[in-house]
Protein backbone atom coordinates (compact mmCIF):
# COMPACT_ATOMS: atom_id res chain seq x y z
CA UNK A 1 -17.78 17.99 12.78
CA UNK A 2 -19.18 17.27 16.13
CA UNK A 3 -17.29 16.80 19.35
CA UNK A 4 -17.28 12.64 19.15
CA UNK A 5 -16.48 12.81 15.51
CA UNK A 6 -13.53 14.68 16.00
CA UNK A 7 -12.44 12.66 19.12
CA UNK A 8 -12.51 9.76 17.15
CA UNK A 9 -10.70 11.72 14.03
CA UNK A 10 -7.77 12.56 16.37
CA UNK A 11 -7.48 8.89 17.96
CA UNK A 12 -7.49 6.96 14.11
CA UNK A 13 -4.39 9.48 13.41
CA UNK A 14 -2.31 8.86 16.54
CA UNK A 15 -2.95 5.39 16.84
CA UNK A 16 -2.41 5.38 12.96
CA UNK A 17 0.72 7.22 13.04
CA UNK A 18 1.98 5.13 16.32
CA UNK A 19 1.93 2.10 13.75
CA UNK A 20 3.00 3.33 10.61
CA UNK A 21 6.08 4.69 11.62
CA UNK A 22 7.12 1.61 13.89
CA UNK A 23 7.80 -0.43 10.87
CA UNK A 24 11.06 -2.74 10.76
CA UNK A 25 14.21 -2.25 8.53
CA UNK A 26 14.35 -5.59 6.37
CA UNK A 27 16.38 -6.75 3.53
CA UNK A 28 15.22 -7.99 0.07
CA UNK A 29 12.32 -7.19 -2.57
CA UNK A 30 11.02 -3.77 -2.79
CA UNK A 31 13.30 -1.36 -3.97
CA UNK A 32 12.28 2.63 -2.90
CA UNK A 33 14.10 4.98 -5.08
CA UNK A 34 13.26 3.99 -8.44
CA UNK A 35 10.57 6.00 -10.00
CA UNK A 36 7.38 4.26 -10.92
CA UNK A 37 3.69 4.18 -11.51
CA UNK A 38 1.98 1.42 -9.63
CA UNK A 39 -1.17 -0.14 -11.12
CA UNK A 40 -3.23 -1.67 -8.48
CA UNK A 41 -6.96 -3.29 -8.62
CA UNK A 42 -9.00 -4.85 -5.93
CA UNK A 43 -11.03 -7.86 -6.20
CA UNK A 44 -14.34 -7.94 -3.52
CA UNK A 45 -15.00 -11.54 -3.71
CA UNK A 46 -18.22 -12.93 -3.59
CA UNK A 47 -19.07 -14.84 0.04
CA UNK A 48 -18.06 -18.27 -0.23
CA UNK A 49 -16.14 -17.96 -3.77
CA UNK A 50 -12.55 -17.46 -2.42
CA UNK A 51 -11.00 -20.55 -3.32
CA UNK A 52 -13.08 -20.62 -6.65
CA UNK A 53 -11.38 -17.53 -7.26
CA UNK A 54 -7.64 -18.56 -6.65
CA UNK A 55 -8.16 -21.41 -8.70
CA UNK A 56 -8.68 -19.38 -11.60
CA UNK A 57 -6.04 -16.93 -11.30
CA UNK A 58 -3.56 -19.95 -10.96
CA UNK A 59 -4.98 -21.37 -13.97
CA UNK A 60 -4.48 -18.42 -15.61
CA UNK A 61 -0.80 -17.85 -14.50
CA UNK A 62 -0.15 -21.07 -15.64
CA UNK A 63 -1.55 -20.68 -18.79
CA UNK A 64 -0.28 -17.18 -19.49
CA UNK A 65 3.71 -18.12 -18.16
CA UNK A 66 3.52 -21.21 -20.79
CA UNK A 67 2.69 -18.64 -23.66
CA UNK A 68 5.27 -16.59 -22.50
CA UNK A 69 4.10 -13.73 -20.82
CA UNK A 70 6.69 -11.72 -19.60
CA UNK A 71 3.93 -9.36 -17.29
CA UNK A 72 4.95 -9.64 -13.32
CA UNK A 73 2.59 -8.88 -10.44
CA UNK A 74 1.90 -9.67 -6.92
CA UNK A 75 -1.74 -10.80 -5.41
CA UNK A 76 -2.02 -9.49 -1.98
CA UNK A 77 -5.13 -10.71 0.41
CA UNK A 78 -6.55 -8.01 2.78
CA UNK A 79 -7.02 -9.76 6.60
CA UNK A 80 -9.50 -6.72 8.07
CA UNK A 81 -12.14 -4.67 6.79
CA UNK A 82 -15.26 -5.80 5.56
CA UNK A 83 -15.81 -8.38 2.57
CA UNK A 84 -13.16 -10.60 1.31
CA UNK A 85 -10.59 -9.19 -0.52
CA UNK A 86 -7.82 -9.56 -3.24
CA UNK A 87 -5.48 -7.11 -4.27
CA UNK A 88 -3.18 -7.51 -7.40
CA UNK A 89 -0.36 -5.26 -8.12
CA UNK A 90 2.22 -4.45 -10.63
CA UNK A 91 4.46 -1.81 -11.52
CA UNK A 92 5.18 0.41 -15.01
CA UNK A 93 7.75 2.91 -15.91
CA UNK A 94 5.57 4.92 -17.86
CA UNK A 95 1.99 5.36 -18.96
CA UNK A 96 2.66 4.26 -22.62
CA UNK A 97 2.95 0.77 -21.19
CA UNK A 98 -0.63 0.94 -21.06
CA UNK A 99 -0.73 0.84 -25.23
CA UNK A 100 1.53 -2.44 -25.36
CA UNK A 101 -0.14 -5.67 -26.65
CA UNK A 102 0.27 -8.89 -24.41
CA UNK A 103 -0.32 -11.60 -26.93
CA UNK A 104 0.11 -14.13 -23.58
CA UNK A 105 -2.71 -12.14 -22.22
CA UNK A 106 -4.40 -12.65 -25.33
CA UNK A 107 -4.45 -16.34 -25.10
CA UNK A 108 -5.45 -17.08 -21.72
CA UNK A 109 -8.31 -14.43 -22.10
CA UNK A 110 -10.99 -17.25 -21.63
CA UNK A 111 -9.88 -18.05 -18.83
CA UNK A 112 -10.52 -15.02 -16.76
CA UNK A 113 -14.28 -14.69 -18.56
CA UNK A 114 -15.01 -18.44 -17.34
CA UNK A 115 -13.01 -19.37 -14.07
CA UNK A 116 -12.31 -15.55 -12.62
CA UNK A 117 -14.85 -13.53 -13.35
CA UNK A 118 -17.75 -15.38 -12.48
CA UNK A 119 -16.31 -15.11 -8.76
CA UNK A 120 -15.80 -11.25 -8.21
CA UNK A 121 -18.45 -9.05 -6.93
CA UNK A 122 -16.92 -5.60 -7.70
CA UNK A 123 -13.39 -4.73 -8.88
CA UNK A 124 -11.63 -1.04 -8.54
CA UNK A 125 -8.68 0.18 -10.49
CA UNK A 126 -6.51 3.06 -9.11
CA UNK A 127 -3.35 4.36 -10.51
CA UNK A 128 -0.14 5.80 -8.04
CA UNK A 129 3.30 7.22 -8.49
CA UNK A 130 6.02 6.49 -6.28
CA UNK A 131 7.19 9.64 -3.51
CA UNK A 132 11.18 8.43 -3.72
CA UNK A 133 12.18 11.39 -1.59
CA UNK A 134 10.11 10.06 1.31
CA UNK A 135 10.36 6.65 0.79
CA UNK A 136 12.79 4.09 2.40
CA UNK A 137 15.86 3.19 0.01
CA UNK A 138 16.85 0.16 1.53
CA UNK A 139 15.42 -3.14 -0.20
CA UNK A 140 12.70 -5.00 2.48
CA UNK A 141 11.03 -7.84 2.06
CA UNK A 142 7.25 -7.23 1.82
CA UNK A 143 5.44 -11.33 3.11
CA UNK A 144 2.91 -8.99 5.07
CA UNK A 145 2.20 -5.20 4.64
CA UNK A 146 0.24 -2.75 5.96
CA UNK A 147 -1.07 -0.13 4.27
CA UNK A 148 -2.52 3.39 5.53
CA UNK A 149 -4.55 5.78 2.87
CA UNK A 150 -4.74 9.32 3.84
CA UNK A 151 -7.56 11.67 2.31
CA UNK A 152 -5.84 15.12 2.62
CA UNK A 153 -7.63 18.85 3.11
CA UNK A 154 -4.26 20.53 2.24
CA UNK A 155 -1.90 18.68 0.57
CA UNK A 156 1.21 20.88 0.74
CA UNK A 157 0.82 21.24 4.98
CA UNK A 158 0.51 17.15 4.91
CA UNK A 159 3.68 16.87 2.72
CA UNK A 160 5.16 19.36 4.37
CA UNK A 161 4.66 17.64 7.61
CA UNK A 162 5.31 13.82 6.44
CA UNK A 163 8.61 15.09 5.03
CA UNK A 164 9.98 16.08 7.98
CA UNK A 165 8.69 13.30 10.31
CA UNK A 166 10.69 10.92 7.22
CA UNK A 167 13.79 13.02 7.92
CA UNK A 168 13.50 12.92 11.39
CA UNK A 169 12.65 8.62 11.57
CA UNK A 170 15.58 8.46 8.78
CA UNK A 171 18.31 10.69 10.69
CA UNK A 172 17.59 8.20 14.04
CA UNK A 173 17.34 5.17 12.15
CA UNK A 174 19.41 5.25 9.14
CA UNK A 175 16.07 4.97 6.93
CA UNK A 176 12.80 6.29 6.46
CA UNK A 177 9.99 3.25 7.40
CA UNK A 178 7.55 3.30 4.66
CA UNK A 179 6.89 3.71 0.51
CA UNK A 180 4.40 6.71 0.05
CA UNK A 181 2.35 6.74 -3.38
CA UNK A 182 0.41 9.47 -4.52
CA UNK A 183 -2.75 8.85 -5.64
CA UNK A 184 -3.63 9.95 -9.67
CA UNK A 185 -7.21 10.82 -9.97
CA UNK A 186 -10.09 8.82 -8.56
CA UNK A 187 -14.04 9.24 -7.16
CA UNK A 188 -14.78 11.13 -4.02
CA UNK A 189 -14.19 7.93 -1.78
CA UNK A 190 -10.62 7.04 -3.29
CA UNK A 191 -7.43 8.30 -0.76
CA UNK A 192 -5.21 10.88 -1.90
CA UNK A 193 -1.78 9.44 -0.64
CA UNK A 194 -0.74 6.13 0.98
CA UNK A 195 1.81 4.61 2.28
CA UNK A 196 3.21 0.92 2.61
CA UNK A 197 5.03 -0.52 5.53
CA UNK A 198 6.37 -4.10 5.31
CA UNK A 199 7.20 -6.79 7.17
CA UNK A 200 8.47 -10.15 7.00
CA UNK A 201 5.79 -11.86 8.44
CA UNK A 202 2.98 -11.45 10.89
CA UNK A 203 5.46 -12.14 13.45
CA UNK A 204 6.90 -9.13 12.68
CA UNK A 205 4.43 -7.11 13.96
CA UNK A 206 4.67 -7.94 17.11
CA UNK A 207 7.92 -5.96 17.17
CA UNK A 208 7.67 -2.76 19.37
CA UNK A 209 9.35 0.59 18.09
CA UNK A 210 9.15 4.23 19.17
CA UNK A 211 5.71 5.76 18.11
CA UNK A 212 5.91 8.83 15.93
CA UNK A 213 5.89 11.28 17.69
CA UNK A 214 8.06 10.15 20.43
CA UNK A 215 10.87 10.47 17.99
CA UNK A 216 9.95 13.80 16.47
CA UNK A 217 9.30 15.02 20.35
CA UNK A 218 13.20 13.69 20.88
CA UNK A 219 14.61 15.67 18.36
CA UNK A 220 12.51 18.65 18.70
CA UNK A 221 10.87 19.35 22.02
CA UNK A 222 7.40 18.96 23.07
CA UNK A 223 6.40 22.28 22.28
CA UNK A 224 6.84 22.14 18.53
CA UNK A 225 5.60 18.30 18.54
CA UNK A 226 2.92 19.75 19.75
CA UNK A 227 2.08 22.21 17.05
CA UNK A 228 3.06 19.39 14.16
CA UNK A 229 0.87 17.40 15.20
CA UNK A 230 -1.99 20.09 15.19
CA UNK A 231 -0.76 21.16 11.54
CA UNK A 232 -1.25 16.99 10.40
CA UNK A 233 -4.43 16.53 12.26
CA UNK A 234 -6.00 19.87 10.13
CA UNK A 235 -4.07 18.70 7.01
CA UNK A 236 -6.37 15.42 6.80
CA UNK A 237 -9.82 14.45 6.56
CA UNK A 238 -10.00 10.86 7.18
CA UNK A 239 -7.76 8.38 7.34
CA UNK A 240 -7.73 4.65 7.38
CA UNK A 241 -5.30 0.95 7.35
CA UNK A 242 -5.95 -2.04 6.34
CA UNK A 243 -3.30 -5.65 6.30
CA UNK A 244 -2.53 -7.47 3.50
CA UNK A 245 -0.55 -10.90 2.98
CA UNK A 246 1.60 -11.52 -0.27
CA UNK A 247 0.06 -14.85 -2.04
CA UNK A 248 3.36 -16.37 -3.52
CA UNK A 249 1.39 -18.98 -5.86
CA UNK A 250 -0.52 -16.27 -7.14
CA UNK A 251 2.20 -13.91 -7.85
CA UNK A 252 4.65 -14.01 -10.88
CA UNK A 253 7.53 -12.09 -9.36
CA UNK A 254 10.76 -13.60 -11.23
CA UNK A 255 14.64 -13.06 -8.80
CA UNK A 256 12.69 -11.69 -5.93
């Protein structure tokens, strides 16, 4: 890795880290400490199509609550990075989920090959379990999120490292700041962690906190700040964030 690379390695991860950890404690939605495997795909949408697109998942929605389809998800659109993009997500408690019939589903099947499809350029599926022990336990409400993926060179010095940094933000705070996800399986491009930090709003992020390291460097010197962040910035070998805004219509998210 050349000398520019790795300059602008090192700034991604502070500025990163700055952010991720300077999330707000909020009440209502998520809940941390339940253990789960989260089912995400992502939707590029072909230029122009967006509205096309949303049309047909509400259509679908509608058709699939009045069969009654008991399923719940959230659709989540992405506001940087390149090409438009929809996220939808749901939760299961285990992987035999995935052998359960959905005779809603079933019904309403059309209407993804005719209204939805036809609109998406590329879709990709990824599969992620819940890190409880690092994760915040109070409830937060999640209108806007953002979302940093970490590919890791050694994954017990990252953990290692992210686990105390939680401890640290939680024994200041009263809570840890973010829900981490580990990443099952995946092609050479997909992350191997990630971690969600919500917000109420975009208005929320205009909140300033104490960057990462500020806090760790308060309750441990700068000396051994120093050397932690060292031991992250080897433990990873890229990193990246992107924003993402909770479509209600889109969602079927009964009591939340």
């Amino acid at each position: 890795m050349n000398k520019m690379k790795l300059k602008q390695k090192m700034f991604r991860m502070t500025m990163t880290l700055v952010f991720l950890f300077a999330g707000l404690i909020i009440t209502n939605v998520v809940q941390a400490q339940e253990s789960f495997i989260l089912s995400t795909t992502e939707f590029t949408i072909k230029k122009g199509h967006e509205r096309l697109f949303e049309n047909g998942v509400k259509a679908w929605k509608s058709c699939y609550l009045e069969n009654g389809g008991e399923w719940t998800w959230t659709m989540w659109r992405r506001y940087n990075g390149e090409g438009s993009v929809y996220v939808i997500s749901s939760r299961m408690a285990n992987w035999a989920e995935l052998d359960n019939d959905d005779e809603a589903g079933k019904e309403c099947r059309q209407i993804i090959y005719d209204q939805i499809i036809p609109h998406i350029e590329k879709t990709v599926d990824m599969f992620s379990k819940n890190i409880p022990e690092i994760s915040k336990a109070a409830d937060s409400e999640m209108g806007v999120i953002w979302v940093t993926f970490f590919q890791v060179e050694n994954s017990s010095v990252f953990r290692e490292t992210v686990d105390e940094i939680s401890n640290i933000i939680a024994e200041a705070e009263g809570d840890k700041r973010g829900y981490w996800y580990s990443v099952n399986g995946g092609g050479p491009e997909s992350p191997d962690y990630f971690v969600t930090v919500p917000f109420e709003n975009f208005a929320a992020l205009d909140v300033e906190r104490d960057g990462v390291w500020k806090m760790v460097e308060n309750a441990k010197g700068k000396d051994a700040t120093d050397k932690m962040r060292a031991k992250f910035r080897d433990s990873v070998s890229d990193i990246w964030a992107y924003m993402y805004k909770m479509l209600d219509e889109l969602s079927h998210n009964p009591g939340n």
